[in-house]
Protein backbone atom coordinates (compact mmCIF):
# COMPACT_ATOMS: atom_id res chain seq x y z
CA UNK A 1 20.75 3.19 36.61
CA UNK A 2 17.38 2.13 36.07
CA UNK A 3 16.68 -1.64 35.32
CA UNK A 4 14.67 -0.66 32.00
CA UNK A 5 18.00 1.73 31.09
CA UNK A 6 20.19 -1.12 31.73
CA UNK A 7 18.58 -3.75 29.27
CA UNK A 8 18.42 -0.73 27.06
CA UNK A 9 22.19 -0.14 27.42
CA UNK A 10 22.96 -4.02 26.81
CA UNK A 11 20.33 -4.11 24.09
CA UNK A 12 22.26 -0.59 22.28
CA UNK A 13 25.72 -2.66 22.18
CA UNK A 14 24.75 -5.51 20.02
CA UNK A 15 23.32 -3.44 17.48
CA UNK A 16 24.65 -3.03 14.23
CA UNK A 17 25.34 0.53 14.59
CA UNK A 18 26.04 2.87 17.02
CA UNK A 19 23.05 4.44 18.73
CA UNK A 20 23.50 7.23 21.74
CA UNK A 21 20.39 7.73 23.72
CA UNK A 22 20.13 11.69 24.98
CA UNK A 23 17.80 11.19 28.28
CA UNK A 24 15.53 14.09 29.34
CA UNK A 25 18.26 15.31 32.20
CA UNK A 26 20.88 14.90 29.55
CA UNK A 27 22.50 12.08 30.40
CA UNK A 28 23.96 10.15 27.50
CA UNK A 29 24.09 6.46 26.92
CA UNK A 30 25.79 4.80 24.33
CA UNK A 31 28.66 6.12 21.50
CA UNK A 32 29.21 9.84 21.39
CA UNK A 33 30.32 9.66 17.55
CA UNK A 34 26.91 7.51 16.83
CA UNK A 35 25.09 7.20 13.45
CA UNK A 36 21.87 7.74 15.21
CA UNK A 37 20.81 10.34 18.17
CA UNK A 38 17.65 9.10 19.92
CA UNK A 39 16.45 11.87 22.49
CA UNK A 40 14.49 10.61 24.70
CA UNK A 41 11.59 13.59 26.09
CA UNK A 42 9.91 11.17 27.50
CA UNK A 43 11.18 7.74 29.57
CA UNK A 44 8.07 5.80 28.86
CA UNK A 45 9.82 5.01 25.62
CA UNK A 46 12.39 3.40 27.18
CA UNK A 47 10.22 0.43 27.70
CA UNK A 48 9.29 0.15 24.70
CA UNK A 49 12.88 0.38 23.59
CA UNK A 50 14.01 -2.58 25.66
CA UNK A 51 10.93 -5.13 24.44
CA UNK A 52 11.91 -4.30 20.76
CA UNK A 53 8.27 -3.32 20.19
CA UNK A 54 8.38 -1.12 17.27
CA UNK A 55 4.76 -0.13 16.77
CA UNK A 56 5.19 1.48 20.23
CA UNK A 57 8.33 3.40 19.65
CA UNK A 58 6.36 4.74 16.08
CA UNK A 59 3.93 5.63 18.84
CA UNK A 60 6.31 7.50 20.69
CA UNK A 61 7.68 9.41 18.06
CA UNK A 62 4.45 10.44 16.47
CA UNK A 63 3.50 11.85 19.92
CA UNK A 64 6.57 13.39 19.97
CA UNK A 65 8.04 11.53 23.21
CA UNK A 66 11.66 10.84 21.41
CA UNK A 67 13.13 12.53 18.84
CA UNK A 68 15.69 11.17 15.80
CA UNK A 69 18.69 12.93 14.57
CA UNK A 70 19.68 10.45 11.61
CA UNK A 71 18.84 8.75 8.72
CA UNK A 72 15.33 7.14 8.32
CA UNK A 73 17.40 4.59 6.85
CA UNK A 74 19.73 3.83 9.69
CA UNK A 75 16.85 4.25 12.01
CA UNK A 76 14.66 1.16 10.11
CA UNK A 77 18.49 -0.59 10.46
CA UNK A 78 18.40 -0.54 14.07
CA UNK A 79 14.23 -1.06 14.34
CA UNK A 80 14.84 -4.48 12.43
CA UNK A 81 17.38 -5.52 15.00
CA UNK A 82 16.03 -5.11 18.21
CA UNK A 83 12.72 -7.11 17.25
CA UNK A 84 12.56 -10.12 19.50
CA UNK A 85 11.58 -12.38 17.02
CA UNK A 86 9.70 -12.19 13.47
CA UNK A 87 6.41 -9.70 12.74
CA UNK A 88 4.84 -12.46 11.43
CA UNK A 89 5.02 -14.76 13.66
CA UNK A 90 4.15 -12.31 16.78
CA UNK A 91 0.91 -11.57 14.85
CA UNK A 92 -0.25 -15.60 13.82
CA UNK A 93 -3.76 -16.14 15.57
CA UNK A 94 -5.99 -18.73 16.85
CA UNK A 95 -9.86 -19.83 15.35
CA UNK A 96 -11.01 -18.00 18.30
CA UNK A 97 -9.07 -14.82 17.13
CA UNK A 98 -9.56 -15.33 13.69
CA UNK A 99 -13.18 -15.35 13.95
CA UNK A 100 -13.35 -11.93 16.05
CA UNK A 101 -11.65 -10.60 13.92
CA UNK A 102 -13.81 -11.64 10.70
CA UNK A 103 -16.96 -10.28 12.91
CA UNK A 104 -14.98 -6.79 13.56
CA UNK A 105 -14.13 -7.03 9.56
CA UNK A 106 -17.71 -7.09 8.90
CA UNK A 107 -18.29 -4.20 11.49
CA UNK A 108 -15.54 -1.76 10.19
CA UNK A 109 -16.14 -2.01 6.51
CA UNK A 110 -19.76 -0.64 5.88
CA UNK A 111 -19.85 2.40 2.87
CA UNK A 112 -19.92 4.94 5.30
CA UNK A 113 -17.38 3.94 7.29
CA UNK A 114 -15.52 3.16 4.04
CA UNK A 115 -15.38 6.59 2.43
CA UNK A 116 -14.44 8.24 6.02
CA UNK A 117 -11.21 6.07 6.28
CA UNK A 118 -10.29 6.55 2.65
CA UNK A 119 -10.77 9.94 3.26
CA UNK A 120 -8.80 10.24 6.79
CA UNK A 121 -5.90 9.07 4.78
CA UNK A 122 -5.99 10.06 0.89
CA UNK A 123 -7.82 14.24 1.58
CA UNK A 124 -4.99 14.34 4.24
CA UNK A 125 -3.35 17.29 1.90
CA UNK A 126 -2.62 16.69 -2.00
CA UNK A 127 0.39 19.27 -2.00
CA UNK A 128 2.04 16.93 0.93
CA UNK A 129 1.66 14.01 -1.36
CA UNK A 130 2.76 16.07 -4.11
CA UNK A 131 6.24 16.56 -2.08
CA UNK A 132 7.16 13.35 -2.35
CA UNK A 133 5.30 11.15 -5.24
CA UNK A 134 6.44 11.47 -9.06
CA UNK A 135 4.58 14.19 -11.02
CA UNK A 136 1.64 11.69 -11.66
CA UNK A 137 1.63 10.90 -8.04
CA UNK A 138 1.16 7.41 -8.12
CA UNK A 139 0.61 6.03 -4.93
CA UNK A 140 1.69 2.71 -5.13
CA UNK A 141 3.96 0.17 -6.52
CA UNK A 142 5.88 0.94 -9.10
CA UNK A 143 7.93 -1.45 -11.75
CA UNK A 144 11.96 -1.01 -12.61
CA UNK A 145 11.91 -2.76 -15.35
CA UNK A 146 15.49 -1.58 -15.52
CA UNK A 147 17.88 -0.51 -11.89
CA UNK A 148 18.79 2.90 -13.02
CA UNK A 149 14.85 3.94 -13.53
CA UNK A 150 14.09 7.02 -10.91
CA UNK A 151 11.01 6.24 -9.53
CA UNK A 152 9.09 8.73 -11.98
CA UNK A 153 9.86 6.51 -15.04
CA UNK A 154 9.61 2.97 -12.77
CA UNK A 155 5.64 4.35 -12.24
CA UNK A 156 5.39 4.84 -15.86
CA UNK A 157 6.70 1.13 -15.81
CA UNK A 158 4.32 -0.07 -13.66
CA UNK A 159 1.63 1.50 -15.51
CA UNK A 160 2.33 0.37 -18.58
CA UNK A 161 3.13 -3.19 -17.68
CA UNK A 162 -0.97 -4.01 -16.30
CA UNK A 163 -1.81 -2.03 -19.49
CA UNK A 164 0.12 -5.03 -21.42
CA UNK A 165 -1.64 -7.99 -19.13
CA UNK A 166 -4.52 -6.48 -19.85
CA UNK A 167 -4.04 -6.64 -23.03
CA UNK A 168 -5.74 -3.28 -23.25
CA UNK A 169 -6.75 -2.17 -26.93
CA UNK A 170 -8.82 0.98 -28.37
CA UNK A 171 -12.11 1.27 -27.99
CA UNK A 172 -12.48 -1.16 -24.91
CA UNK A 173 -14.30 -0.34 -21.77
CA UNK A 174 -11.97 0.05 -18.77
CA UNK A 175 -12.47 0.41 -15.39
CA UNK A 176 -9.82 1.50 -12.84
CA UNK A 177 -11.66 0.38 -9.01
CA UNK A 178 -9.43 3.08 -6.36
CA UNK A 179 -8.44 5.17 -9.19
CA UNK A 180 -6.19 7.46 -7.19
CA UNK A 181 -4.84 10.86 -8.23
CA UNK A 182 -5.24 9.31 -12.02
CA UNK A 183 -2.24 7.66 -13.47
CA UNK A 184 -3.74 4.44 -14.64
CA UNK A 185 -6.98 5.95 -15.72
CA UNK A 186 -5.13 8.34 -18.10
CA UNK A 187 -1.96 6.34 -19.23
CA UNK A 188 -4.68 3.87 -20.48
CA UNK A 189 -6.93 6.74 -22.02
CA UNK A 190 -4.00 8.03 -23.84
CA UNK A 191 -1.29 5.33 -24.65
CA UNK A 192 -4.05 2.59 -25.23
CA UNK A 193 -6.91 4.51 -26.38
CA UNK A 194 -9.70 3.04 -24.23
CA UNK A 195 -12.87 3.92 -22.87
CA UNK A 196 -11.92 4.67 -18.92
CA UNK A 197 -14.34 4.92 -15.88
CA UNK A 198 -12.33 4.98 -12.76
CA UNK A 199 -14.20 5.31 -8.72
CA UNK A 200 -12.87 6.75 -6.02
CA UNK A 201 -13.37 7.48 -2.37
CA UNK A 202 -11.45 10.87 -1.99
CA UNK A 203 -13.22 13.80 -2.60
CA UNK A 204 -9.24 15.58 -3.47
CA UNK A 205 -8.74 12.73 -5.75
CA UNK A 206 -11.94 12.79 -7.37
CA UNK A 207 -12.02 16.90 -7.67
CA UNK A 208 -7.89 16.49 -9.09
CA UNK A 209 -8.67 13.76 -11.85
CA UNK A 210 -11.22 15.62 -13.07
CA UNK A 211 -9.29 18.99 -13.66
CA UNK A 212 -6.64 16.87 -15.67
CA UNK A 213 -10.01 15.38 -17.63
CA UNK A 214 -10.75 18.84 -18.92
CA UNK A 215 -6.95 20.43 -18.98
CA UNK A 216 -6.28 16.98 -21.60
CA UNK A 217 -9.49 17.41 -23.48
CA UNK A 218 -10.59 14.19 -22.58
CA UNK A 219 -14.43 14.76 -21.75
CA UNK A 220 -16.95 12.03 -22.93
CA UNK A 221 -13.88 9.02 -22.76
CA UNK A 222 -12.55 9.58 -19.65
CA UNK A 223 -14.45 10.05 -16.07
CA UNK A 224 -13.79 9.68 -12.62
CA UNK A 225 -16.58 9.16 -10.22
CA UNK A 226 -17.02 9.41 -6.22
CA UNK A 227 -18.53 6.16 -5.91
CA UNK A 228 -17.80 2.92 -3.74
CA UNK A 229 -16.94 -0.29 -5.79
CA UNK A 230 -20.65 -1.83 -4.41
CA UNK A 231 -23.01 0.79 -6.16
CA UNK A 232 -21.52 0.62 -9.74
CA UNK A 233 -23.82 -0.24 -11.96
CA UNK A 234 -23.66 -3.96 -13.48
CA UNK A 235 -25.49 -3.85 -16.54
CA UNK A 236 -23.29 -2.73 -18.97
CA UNK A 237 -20.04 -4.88 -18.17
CA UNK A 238 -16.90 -4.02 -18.80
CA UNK A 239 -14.01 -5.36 -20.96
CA UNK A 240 -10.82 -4.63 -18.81
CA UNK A 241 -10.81 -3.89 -15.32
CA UNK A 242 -7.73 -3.04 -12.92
CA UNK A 243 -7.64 -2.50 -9.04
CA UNK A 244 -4.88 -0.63 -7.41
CA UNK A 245 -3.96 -0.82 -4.19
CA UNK A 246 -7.57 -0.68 -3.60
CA UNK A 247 -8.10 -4.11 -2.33
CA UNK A 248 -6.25 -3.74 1.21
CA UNK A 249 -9.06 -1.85 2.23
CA UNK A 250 -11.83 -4.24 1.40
CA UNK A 251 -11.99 -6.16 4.63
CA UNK A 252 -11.00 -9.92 4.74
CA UNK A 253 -14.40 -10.75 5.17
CA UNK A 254 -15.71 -9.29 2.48
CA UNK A 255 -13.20 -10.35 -0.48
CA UNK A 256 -15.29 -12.97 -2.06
CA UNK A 257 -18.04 -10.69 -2.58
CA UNK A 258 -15.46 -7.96 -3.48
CA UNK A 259 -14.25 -10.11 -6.09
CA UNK A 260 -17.71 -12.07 -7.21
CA UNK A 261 -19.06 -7.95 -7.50
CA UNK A 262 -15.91 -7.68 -10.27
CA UNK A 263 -16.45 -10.75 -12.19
CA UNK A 264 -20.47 -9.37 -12.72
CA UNK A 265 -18.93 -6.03 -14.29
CA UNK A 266 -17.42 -7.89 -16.74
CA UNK A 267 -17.61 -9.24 -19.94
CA UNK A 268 -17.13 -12.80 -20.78
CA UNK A 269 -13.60 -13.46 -22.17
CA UNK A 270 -12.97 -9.74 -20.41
CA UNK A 271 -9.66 -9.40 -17.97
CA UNK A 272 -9.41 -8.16 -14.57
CA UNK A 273 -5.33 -7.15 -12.63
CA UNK A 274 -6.06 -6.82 -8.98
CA UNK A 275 -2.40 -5.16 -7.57
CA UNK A 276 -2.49 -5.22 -3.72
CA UNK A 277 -0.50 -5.44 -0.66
CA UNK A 278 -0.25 -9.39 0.67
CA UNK A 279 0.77 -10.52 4.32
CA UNK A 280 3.98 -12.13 4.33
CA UNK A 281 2.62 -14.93 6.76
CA UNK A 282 -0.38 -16.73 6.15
CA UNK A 283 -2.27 -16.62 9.24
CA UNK A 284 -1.85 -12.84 10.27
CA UNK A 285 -3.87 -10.20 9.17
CA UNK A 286 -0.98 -7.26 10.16
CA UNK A 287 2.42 -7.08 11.54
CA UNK A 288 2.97 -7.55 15.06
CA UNK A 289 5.67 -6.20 17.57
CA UNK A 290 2.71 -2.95 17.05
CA UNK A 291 3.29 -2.21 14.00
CA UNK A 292 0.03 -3.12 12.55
CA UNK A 293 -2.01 -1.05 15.11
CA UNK A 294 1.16 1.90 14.14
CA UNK A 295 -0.68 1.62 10.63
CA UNK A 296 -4.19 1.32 11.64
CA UNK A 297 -3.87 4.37 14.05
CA UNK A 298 -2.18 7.02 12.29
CA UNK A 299 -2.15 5.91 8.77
CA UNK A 300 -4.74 3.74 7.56
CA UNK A 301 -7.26 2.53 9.53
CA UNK A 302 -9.45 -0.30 8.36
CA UNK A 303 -7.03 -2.01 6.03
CA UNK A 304 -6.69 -5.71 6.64
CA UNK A 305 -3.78 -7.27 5.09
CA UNK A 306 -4.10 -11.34 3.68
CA UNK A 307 -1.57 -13.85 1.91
CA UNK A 308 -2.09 -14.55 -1.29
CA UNK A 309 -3.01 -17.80 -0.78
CA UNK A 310 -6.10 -16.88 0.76
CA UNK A 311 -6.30 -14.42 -1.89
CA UNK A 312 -7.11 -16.81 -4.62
CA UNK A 313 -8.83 -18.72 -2.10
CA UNK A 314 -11.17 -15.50 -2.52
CA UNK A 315 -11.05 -14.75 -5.90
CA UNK A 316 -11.89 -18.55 -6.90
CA UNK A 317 -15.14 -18.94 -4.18
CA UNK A 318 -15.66 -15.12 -6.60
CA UNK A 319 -16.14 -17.19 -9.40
CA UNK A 320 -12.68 -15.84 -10.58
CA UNK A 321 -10.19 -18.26 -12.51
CA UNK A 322 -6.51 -16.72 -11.76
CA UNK A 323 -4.16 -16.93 -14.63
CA UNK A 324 -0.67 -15.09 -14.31
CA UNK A 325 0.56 -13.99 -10.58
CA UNK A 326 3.85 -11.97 -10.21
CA UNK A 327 5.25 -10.65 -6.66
CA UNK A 328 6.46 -7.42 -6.76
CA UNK A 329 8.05 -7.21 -3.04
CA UNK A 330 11.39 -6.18 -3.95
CA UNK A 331 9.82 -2.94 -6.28
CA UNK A 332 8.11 -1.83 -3.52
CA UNK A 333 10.81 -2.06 -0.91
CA UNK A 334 12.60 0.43 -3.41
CA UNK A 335 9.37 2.45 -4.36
CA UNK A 336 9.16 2.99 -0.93
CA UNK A 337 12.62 4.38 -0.20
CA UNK A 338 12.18 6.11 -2.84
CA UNK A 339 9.42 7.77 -1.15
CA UNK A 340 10.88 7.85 2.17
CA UNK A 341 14.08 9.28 0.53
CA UNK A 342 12.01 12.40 -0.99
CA UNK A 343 10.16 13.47 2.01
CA UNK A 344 13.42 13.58 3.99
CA UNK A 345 14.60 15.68 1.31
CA UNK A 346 11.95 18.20 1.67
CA UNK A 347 10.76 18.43 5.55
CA UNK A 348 10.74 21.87 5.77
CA UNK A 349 8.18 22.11 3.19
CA UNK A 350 6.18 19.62 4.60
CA UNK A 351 5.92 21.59 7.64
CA UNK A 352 4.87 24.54 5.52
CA UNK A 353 2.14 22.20 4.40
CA UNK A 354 1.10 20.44 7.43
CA UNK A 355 0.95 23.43 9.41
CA UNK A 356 -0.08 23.28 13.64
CA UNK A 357 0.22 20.29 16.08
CA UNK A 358 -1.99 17.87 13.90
CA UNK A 359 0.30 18.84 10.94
CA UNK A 360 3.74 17.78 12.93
CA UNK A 361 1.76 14.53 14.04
CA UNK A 362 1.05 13.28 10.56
CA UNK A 363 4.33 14.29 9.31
CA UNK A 364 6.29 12.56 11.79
CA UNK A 365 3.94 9.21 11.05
CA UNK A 366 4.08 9.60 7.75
CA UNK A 367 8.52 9.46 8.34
CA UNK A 368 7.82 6.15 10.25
CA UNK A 369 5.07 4.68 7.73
CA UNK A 370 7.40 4.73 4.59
CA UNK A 371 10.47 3.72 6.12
CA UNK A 372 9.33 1.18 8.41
CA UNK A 373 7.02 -0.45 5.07
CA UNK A 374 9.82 0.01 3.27
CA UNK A 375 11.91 -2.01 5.99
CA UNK A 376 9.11 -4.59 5.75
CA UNK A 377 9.14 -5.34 2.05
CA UNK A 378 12.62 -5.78 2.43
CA UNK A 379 12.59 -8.32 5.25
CA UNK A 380 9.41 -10.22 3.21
CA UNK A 381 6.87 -9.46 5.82
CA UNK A 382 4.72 -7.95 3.57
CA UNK A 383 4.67 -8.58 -0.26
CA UNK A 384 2.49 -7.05 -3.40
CA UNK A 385 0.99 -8.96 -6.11
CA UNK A 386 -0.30 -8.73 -9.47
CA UNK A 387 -3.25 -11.40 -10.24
CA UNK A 388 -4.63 -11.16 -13.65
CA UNK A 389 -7.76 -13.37 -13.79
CA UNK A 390 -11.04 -14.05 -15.74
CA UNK A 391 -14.45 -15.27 -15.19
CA UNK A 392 -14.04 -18.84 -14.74
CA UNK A 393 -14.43 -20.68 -17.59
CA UNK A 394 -17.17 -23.03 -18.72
CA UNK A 395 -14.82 -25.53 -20.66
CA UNK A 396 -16.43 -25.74 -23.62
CA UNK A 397 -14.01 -25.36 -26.24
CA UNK A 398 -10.49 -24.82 -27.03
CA UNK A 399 -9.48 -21.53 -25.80
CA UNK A 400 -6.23 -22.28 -27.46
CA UNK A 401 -7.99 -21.32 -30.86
CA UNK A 402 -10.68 -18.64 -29.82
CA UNK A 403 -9.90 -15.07 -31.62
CA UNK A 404 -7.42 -12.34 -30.34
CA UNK A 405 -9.15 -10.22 -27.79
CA UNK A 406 -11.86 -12.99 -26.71
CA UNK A 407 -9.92 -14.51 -23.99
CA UNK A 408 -6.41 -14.75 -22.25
CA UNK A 409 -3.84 -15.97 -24.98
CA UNK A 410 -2.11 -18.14 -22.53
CA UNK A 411 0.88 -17.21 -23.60
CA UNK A 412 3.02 -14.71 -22.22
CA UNK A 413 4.67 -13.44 -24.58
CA UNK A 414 1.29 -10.89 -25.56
CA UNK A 415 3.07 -8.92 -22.73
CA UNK A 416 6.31 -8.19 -23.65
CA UNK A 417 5.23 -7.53 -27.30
């Protein structure tokens, strides 16, 4: 026996299920009656097996060096315990580091090179999404406001609840930044009456929202546009404005002018809810043990991940005054099964849909992204937050006392109205 088999073999029997390894010559290692089947193609992965380094294994699998007979589920159980130590602190960086990596921020976020990694990940195929998100398909988290919601009415949740920060009311000028496949753009157009302008980078998204524009009617007060965040036009400001998962793909180095570019599009006394994935340690940009370069190789490549104390670091040097902040981590750790949960469900239709090589590549990342974020949430190594903020104020009255609908109420009770 190898000396990489035989940590592997003493690594298998502290786990907190039984594995089995199936090696290429079909040799067995571990319980015959196991939870999870690992067979191993290729014995590179072995390696990566015995130094607990996920992102590699993710590798592996994509590439199709190892296959899984199991739950996703199990299989995250067993990827949590043979870590050596925490994501976060694997991925914590020096000054030297941390100012590379602001330089390759600057680098990897121009608008061209924007709009091709938006679309790499979101014109991937809408009927694969379709599999596996709620009828609205939308992609991102959602809000169970109660713990029997399915996921479908938990989105409709979520939607409605930064409707109700925002304090949205007819007649107003929204703007949804990332708009997605639309569920934002037309719960506000249609529960809340507004004015809606959402952006997008995705050509399927953009074509999609605006067939559901013209199958609702809704021509003249709802439009979506294929336009980056830095072109939209600042002279007629907005009242409300939400971004949605939009913000991971900014760049660290270019959040304070992300958020000083939202504060000019809107209107004094006007809202903005930025919803966004947050590292769960505050000096890493990604996950280590590989799974950060996992995500920025097969699934989303340029996003850049930052606490939320830096955050609001950003969004104040914006000229941004933050006034409610929730954490959603635990709703997305269940979104996310959710997710994961559905496309296990329906594999043989996404094989249909992701036809050839390529299409067996993304699926089998795609099986590793959702279950291993979902795995994430749940350990707190990455979290999501709401921040509803304003223009920061110039002090020079009581906002206490100003009018509904000219500024925050400072209450929160407006919310749950």
């Amino acid at each position: 026996m190898s000396s990489v088999l035989s940590v592997v073999e003493t690594k298998l029997a502290s786990l907190p299920l039984p594995v089995q390894l199936v090696m290429p010559d079909g040799q067995t290692v571990g319980e015959p009656d196991a939870a999870v089947r690992l067979v191993i193609k290729d014995r590179s992965t072995l390696a990566h097996l015995a130094a607990g380094h996920v992102g590699g294994l993710g590798e592996d699998y994509v590439e199709g060096k190892f296959d899984v007979e199991g739950s996703m589920r199990d299989l995250m159980r067993l990827a949590a315990a043979i870590l050596p130590g925490s994501p976060i602190d694997a991925a914590r960086i020096g000054r030297l580091t941390e100012l590379i990596r602001r330089l390759v921020s600057v680098w990897r976020h121009s608008i061209e090179r924007d709009a091709r990694q938006i679309q790499f990940h979101y014109d991937l195929s809408d009927d694969f999404y379709a599999l596996w998100l709620d009828p609205r398909r939308v992609y991102s988290c959602a809000y169970f406001r109660r713990p029997d919601m399915t996921v479908a009415e938990a989105q409709e949740a979520k939607l409605d609840h930064i409707c109700r920060k925002l304090d949205l009311k007819a007649g107003e000028r929204f703007l949804d930044v990332g708009a997605g496949w639309g569920g934002l753009l037309l719960w506000a157009a249609e529960n809340y009456g507004v004015d809606a302008t959402g952006i997008t980078l995705s050509r399927n998204q953009h074509a999609h929202v605006n067939r559901l524009i013209e199958e609702k009617g809704l021509q003249g007060r709802v439009r979506m546009e294929l336009l980056d965040y830095r072109k939209l036009d600042e002279t007629a400001p907005y009242d409300k404005i939400a971004s949605v998962g939009m913000f991971e793909h900014v760049g660290r180095a270019q959040l304070e002018a992300y958020f000083s570019k939202l504060r000019r599009l809107l209107r004094p006394g006007g809202l903005i809810l930025n919803h966004g994935i947050t590292a769960g340690g505050v000096d890493n940009a990604e996950l280590g043990a590989g799974m950060g370069e996992f995500i920025e190789k097969y699934i989303f490549p340029g996003g850049e991940l930052t606490h939320i104390s830096h955050v609001l670091e950003h969004m104040a040097e914006g000229g941004l005054e933050d006034l409610d902040i929730e954490n959603l981590r635990p709703h997305y750790a269940r979104t996310l099964w959710a997710w994961s949960d559905a496309l296990e469900a329906r594999l043989p239709e996404a094989r249909q849909t992701l036809q050839g090589e390529q299409g067996e590549r993304s699926l089998r990342a795609y099986r590793m992204y959702l279950a291993g974020c979902a795995m994430g949430f749940e350990h707190g190594w990455i979290a999501l937050h709401q921040v509803l903020a304003q223009s920061r104020p110039g002090g020079s009255s009581d906002e206490l006392d100003f009018p509904e609908g000219q500024a925050y109420p400072w209450r929160r009770d407006y919310i749950y109205k």
